[in-house]
Protein backbone atom coordinates (compact mmCIF):
# COMPACT_ATOMS: atom_id res chain seq x y z
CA UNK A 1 103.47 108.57 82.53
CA UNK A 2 100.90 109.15 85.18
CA UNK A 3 100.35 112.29 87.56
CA UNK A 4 100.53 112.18 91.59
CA UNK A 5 101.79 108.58 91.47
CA UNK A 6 99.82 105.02 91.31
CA UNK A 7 97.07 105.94 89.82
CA UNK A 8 94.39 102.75 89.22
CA UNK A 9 91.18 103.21 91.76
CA UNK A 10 90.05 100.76 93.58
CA UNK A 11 86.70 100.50 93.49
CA UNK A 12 86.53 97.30 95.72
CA UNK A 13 88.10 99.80 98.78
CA UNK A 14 86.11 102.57 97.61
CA UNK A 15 83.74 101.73 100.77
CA UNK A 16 86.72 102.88 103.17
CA UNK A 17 86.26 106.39 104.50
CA UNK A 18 89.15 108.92 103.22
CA UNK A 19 90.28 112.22 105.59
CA UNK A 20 88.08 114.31 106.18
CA UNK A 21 89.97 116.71 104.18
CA UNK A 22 89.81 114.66 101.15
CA UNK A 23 86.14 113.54 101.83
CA UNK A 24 85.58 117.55 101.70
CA UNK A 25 87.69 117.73 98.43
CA UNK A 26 85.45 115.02 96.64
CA UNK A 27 81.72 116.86 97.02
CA UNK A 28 81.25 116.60 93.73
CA UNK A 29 81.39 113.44 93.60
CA UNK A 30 78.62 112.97 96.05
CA UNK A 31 77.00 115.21 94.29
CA UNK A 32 76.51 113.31 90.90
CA UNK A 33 75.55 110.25 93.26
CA UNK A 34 72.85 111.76 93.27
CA UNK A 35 69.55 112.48 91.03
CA UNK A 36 69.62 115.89 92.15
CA UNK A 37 73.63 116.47 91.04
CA UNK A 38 72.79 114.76 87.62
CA UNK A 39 70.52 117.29 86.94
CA UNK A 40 73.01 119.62 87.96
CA UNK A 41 75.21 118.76 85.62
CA UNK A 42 72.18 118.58 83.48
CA UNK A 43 71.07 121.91 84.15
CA UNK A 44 74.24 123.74 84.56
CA UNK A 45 77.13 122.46 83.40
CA UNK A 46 79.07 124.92 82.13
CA UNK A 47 79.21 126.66 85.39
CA UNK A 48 79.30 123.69 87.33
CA UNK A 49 82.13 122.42 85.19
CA UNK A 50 84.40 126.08 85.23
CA UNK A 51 84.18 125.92 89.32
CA UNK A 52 85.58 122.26 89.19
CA UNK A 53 88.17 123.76 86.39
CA UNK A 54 88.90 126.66 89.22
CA UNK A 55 88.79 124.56 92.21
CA UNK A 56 91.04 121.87 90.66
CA UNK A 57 94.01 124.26 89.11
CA UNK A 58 93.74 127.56 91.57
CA UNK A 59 96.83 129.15 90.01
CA UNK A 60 96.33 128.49 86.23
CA UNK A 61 96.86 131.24 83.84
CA UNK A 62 95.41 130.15 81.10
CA UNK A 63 92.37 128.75 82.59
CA UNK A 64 89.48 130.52 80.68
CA UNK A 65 91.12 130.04 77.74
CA UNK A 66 91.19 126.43 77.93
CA UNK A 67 87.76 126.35 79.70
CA UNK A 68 86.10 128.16 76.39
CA UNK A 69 88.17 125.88 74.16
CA UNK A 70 86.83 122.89 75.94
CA UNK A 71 83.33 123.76 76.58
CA UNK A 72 82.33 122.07 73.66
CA UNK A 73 82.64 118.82 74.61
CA UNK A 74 80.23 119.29 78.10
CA UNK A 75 77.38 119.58 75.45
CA UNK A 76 78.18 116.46 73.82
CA UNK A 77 74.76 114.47 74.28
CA UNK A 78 76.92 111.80 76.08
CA UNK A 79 78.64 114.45 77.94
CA UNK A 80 76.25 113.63 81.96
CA UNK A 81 75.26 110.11 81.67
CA UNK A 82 79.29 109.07 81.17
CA UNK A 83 80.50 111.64 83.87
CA UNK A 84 77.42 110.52 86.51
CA UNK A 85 78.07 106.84 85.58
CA UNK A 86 82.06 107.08 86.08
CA UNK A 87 81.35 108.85 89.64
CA UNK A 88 78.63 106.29 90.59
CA UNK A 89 80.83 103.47 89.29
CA UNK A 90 83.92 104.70 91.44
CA UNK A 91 81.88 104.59 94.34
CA UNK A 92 79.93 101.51 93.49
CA UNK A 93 76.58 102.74 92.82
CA UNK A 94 76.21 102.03 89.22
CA UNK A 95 77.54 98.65 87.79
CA UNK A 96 80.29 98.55 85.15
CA UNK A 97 80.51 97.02 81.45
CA UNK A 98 80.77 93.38 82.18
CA UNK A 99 83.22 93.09 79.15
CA UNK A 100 85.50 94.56 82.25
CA UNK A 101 85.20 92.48 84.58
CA UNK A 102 88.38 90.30 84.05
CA UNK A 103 90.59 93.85 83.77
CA UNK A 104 89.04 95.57 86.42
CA UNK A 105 89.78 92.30 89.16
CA UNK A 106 93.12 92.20 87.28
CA UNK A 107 93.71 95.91 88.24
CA UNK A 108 92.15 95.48 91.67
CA UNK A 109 94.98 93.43 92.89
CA UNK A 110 97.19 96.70 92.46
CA UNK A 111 99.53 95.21 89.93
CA UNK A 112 102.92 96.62 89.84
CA UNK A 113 104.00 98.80 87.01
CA UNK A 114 106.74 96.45 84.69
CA UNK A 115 107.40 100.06 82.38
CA UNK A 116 109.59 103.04 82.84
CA UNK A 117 107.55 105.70 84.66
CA UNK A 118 107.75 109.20 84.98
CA UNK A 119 105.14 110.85 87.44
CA UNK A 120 104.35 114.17 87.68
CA UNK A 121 103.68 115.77 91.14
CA UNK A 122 101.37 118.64 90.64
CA UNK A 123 102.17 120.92 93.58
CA UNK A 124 99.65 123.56 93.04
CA UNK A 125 96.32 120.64 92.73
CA UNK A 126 93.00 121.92 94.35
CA UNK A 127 93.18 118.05 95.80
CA UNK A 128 96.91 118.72 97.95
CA UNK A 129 99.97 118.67 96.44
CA UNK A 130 100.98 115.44 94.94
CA UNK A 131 103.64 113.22 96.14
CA UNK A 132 104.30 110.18 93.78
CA UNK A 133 106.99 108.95 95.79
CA UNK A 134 104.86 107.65 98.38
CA UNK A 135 104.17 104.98 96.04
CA UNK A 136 107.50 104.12 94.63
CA UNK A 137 106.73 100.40 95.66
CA UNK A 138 104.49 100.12 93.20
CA UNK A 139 106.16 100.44 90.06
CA UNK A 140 109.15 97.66 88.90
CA UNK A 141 110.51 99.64 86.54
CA UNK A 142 112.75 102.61 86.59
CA UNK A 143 110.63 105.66 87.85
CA UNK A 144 111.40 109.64 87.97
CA UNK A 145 108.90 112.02 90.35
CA UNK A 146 108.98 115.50 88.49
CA UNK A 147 108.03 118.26 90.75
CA UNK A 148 105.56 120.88 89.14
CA UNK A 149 104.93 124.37 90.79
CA UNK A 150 102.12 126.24 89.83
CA UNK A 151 100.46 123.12 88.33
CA UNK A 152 97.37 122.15 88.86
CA UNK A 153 94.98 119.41 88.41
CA UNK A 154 95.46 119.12 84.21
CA UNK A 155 98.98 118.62 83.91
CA UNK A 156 99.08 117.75 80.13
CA UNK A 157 96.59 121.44 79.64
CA UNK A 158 98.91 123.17 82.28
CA UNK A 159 102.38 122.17 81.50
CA UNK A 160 102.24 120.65 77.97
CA UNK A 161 106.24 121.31 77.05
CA UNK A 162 106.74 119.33 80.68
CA UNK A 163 104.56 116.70 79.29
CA UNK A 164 105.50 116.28 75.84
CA UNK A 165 109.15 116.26 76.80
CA UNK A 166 108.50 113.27 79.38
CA UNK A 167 106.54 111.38 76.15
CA UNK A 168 110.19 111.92 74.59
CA UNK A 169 111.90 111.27 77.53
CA UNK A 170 110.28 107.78 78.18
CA UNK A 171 110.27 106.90 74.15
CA UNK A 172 113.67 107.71 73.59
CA UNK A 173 114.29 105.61 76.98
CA UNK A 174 116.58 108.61 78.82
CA UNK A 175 115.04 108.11 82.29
């Protein structure tokens, strides 16, 4: 399963400029590039973390119920130096785990997905509405787009009867 399609980054083209609008959508990325949005994070993560939440899934219900059920885990003492490393990483600021290197150049070669594959298209994603089928080519095996309204950015939080019936979809092999 994946959501909004073929989903491995690649860091290598990471350097490439996106649209503007999607440049505008990834501040906060920027942001923990720097020293000054790690101790953001640092600082304020709760709130930082519940505008992302907001931003990401406009039209969720249930957000601040999640959110508070969640919150925990943003004061894990791990919590900022994985989140700043995985944004500096993306963009290649920080260096990875060398134990990666043969699966991430593996990966960077944009592989084609041998398994069946159903991808959720979140329609209602603070990024743009997703739309999987735009990269149909890159999975081999059977593959099923299913169209979410009203879904944001946490599909499996969002819609978790949608998800766990694609789990059983894909194990019991009726795609």
């Amino acid at each position: 399963m994946t959501v909004g399609g073929y989903a491995i980054q690649d860091i290598a083209s990471s350097i490439k400029p996106a649209e503007p609008l999607d440049e505008y959508r990834d501040w906060y990325q920027w942001y923990f590039n720097t020293d000054r949005g790690r101790a953001g994070l640092q600082a304020n993560r709760d709130e930082l973390c519940r505008l992302l939440w907001q931003l990401w899934s406009p039209e969720w219900a249930d957000a601040d119920e999640a959110f508070n059920s969640s919150k925990p885990s943003l004061h894990n003492p791990d919590f900022v130096d994985v989140a700043v490393h995985s944004y500096r990483h993306r963009h290649r600021a920080a260096v990875g785990d060398d134990r990666f290197n043969e699966i991430e150049a593996f990966l960077a070669k944009s592989p084609p997905i041998p398994v069946p594959t159903i991808s959720f298209d979140a329609l209602a994603d603070g990024f743009g509405p997703d739309d999987s089928a735009r990269d149909r080519q890159h999975f081999a095996g059977p593959f099923e787009v299913r169209r979410l309204p009203g879904i944001g950015h946490n599909v499996p939080q969002e819609a978790p009867r949608a998800f766990s019936n694609a789990v059983a979809d894909l194990v019991f092999a009726a795609i």
